[in-house]
C-alpha atoms as a PDB file:
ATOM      1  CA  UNK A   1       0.000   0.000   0.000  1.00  0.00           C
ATOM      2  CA  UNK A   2       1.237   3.278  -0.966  1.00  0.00           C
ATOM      3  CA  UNK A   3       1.089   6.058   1.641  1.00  0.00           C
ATOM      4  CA  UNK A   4       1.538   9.828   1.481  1.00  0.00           C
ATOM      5  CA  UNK A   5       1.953  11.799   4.908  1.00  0.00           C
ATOM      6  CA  UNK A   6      -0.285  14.583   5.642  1.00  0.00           C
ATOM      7  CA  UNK A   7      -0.759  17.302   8.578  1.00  0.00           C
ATOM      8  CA  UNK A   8      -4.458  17.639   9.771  1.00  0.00           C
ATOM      9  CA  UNK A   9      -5.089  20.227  12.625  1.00  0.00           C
ATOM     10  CA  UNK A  10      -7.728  19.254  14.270  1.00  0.00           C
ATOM     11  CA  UNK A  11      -9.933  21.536  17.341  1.00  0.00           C
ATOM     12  CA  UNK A  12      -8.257  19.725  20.608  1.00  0.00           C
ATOM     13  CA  UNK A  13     -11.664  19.233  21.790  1.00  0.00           C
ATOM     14  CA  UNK A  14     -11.814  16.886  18.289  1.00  0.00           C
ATOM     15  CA  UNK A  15      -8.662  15.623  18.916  1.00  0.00           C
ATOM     16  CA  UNK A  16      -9.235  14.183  22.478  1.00  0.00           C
ATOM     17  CA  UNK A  17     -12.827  12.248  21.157  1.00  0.00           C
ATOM     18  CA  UNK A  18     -10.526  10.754  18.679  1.00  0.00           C
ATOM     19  CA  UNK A  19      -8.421   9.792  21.296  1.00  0.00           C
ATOM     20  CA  UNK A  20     -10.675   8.782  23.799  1.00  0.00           C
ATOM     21  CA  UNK A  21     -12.461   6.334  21.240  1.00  0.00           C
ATOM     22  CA  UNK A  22      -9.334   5.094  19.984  1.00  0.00           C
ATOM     23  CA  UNK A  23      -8.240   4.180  23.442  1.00  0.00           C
ATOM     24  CA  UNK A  24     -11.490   2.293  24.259  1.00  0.00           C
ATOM     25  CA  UNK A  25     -11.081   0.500  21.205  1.00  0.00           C
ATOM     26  CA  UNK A  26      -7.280  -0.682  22.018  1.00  0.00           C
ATOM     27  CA  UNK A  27      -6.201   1.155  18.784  1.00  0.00           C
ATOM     28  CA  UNK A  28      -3.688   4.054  18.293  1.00  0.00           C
ATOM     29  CA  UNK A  29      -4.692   7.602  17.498  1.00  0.00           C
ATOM     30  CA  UNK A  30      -3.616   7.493  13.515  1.00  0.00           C
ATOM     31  CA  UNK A  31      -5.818   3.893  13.077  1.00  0.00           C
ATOM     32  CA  UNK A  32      -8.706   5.329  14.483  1.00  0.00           C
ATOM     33  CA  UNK A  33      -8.692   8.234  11.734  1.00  0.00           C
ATOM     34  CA  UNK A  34      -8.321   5.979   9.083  1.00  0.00           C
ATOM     35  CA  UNK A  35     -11.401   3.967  10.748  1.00  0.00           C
ATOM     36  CA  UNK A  36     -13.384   7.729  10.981  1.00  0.00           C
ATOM     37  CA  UNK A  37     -12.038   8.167   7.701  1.00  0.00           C
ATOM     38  CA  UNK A  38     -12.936   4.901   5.647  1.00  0.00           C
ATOM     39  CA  UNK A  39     -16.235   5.076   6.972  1.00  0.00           C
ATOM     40  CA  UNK A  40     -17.323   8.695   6.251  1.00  0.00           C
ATOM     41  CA  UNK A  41     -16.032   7.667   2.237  1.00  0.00           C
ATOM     42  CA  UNK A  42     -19.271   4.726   2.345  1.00  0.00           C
END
């Protein structure tokens, strides 16, 4: 799989529901964006 890096700033408030549900979920920060990510493409 190809990858290309990218900077997204996110609103910290954002940023720590990400984190919150990726930590519940036993995955890292970056995995759960590409979860949030896939699924708002379907």
């Amino acid at each position: 799989m190809e990858r290309e890096q990218i900077t997204v700033r996110l609103p910290i408030r954002l940023k720590e529901q990400i984190q919150r549900k990726a930590d519940r979920a036993g995955i890292s920060f970056n995995a759960m964006v590409l979860i949030l990510l896939q699924n708002g493409m379907r």
